[in-house]
C-alpha atoms as a PDB file:
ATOM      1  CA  UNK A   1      23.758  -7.477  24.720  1.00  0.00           C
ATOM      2  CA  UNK A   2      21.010  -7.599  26.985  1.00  0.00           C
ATOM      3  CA  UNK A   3      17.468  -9.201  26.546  1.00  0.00           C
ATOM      4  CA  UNK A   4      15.922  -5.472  27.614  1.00  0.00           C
ATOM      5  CA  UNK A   5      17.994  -3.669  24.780  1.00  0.00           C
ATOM      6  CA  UNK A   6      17.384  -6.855  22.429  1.00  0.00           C
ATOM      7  CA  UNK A   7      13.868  -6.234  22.906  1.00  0.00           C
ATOM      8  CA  UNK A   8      13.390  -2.648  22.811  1.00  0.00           C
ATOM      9  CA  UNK A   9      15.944  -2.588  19.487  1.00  0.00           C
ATOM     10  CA  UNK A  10      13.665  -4.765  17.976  1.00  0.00           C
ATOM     11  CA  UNK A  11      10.793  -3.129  18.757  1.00  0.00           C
ATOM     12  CA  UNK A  12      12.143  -0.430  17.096  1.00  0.00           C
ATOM     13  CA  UNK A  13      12.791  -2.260  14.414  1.00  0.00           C
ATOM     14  CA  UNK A  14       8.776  -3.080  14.030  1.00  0.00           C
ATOM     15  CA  UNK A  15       7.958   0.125  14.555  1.00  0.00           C
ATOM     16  CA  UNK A  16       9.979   1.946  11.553  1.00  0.00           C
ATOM     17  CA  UNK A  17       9.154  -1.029   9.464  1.00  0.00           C
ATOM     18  CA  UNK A  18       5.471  -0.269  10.212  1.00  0.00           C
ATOM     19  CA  UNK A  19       4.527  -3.406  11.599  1.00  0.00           C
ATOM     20  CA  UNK A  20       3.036  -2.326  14.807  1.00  0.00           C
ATOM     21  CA  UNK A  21       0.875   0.406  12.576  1.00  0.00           C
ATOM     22  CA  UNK A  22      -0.505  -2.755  10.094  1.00  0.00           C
ATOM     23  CA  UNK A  23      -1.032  -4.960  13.243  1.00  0.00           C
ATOM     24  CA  UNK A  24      -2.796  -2.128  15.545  1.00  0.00           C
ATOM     25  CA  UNK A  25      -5.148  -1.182  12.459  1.00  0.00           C
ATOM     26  CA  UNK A  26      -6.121  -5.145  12.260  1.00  0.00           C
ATOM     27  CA  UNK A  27      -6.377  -5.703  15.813  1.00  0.00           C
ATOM     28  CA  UNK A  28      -8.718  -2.485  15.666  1.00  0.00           C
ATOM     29  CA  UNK A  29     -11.086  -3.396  12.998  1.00  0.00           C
ATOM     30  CA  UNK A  30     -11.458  -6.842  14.678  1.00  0.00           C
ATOM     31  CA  UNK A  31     -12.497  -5.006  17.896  1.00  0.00           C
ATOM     32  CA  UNK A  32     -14.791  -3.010  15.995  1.00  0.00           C
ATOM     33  CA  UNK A  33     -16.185  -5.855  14.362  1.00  0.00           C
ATOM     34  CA  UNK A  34     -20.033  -6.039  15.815  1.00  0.00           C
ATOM     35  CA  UNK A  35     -20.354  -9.575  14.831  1.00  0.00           C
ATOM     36  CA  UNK A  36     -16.705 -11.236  15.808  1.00  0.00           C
ATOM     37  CA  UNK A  37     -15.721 -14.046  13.615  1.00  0.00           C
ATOM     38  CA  UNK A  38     -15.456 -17.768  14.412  1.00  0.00           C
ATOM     39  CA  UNK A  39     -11.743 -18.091  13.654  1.00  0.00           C
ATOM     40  CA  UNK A  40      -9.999 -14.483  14.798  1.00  0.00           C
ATOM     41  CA  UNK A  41      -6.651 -15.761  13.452  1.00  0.00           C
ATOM     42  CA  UNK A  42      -8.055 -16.027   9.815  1.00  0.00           C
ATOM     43  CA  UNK A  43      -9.283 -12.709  10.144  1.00  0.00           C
ATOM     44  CA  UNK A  44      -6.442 -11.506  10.917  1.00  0.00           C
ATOM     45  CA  UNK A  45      -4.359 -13.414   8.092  1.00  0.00           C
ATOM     46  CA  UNK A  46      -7.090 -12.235   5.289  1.00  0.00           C
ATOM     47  CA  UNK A  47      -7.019  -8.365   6.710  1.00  0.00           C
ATOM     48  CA  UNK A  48      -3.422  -7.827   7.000  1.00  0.00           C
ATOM     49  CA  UNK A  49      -1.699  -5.942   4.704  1.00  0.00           C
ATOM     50  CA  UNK A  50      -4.482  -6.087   2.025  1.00  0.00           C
ATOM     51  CA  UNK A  51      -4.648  -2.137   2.000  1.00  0.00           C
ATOM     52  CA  UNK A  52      -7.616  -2.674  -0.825  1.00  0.00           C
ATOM     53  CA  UNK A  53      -5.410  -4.535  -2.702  1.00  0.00           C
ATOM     54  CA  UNK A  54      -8.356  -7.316  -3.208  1.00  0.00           C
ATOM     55  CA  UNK A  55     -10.296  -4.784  -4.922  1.00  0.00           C
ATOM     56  CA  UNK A  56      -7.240  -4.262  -7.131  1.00  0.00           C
ATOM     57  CA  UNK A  57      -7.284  -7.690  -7.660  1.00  0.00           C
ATOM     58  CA  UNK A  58     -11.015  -8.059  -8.715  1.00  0.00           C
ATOM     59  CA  UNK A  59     -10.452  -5.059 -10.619  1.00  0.00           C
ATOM     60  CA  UNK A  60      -7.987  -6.734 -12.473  1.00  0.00           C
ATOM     61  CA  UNK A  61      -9.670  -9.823 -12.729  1.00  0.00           C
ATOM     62  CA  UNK A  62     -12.615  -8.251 -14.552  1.00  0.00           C
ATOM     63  CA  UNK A  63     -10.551  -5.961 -17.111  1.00  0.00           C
ATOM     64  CA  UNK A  64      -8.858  -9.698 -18.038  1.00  0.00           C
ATOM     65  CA  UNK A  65     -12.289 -11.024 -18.335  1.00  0.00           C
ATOM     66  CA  UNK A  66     -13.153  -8.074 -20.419  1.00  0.00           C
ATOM     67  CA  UNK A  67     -10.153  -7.987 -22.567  1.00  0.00           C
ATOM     68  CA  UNK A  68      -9.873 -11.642 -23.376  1.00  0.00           C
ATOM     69  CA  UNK A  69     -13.656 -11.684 -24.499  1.00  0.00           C
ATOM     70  CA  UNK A  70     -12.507  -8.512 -26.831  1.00  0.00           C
ATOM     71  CA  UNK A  71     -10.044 -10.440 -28.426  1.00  0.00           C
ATOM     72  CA  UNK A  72     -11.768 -13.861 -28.763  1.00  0.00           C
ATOM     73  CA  UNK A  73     -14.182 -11.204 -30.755  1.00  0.00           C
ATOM     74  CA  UNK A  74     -11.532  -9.748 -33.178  1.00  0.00           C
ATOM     75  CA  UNK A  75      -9.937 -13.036 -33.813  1.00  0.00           C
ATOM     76  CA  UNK A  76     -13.493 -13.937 -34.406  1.00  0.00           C
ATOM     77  CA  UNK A  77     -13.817 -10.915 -37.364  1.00  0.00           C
ATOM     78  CA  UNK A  78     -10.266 -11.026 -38.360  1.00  0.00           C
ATOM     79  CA  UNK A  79     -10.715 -15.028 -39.536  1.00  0.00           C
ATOM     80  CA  UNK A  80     -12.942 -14.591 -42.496  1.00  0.00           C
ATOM     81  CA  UNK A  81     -10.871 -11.483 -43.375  1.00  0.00           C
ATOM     82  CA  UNK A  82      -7.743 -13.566 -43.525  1.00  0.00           C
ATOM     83  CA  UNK A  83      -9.205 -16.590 -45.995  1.00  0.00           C
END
């Protein structure tokens, strides 16, 4: 097989697996960036392919948070119940 057909296969590839979509979007926002950051390549690593999910995650975070406080409260009550 050629290198050209190689090439344009996997480029293909990229393309239906939505790479090129995730990488143009990153490349994007670091153009759009007014002040450009120090290391671009970190930028790039931290912004690809988060699609909000750090928000998720510090949603997540908190309800834990939230939740485990809860139930260090209700053990709390339920112990004096129990004796």
């Amino acid at each position: 097989m050629p290198i050209d057909s190689k090439r344009e296969e996997f480029r293909r590839y990229l393309e239906r697996a939505g790479v090129m979509d995730a990488l143009t979007k990153v490349l994007v926002s670091l153009y759009e960036e007014p002040d450009k950051p120090e290391d671009a390549l970190e930028y790039v690593r931290k912004h690809l392919g988060t699609d909000g999910a750090e928000d998720e995650l510090e949603t997540a975070r908190a309800r834990i948070a939230e939740l485990e406080a809860e139930n260090a409260l209700l053990k709390g009550e339920a112990a004096p119940q129990n004796e």
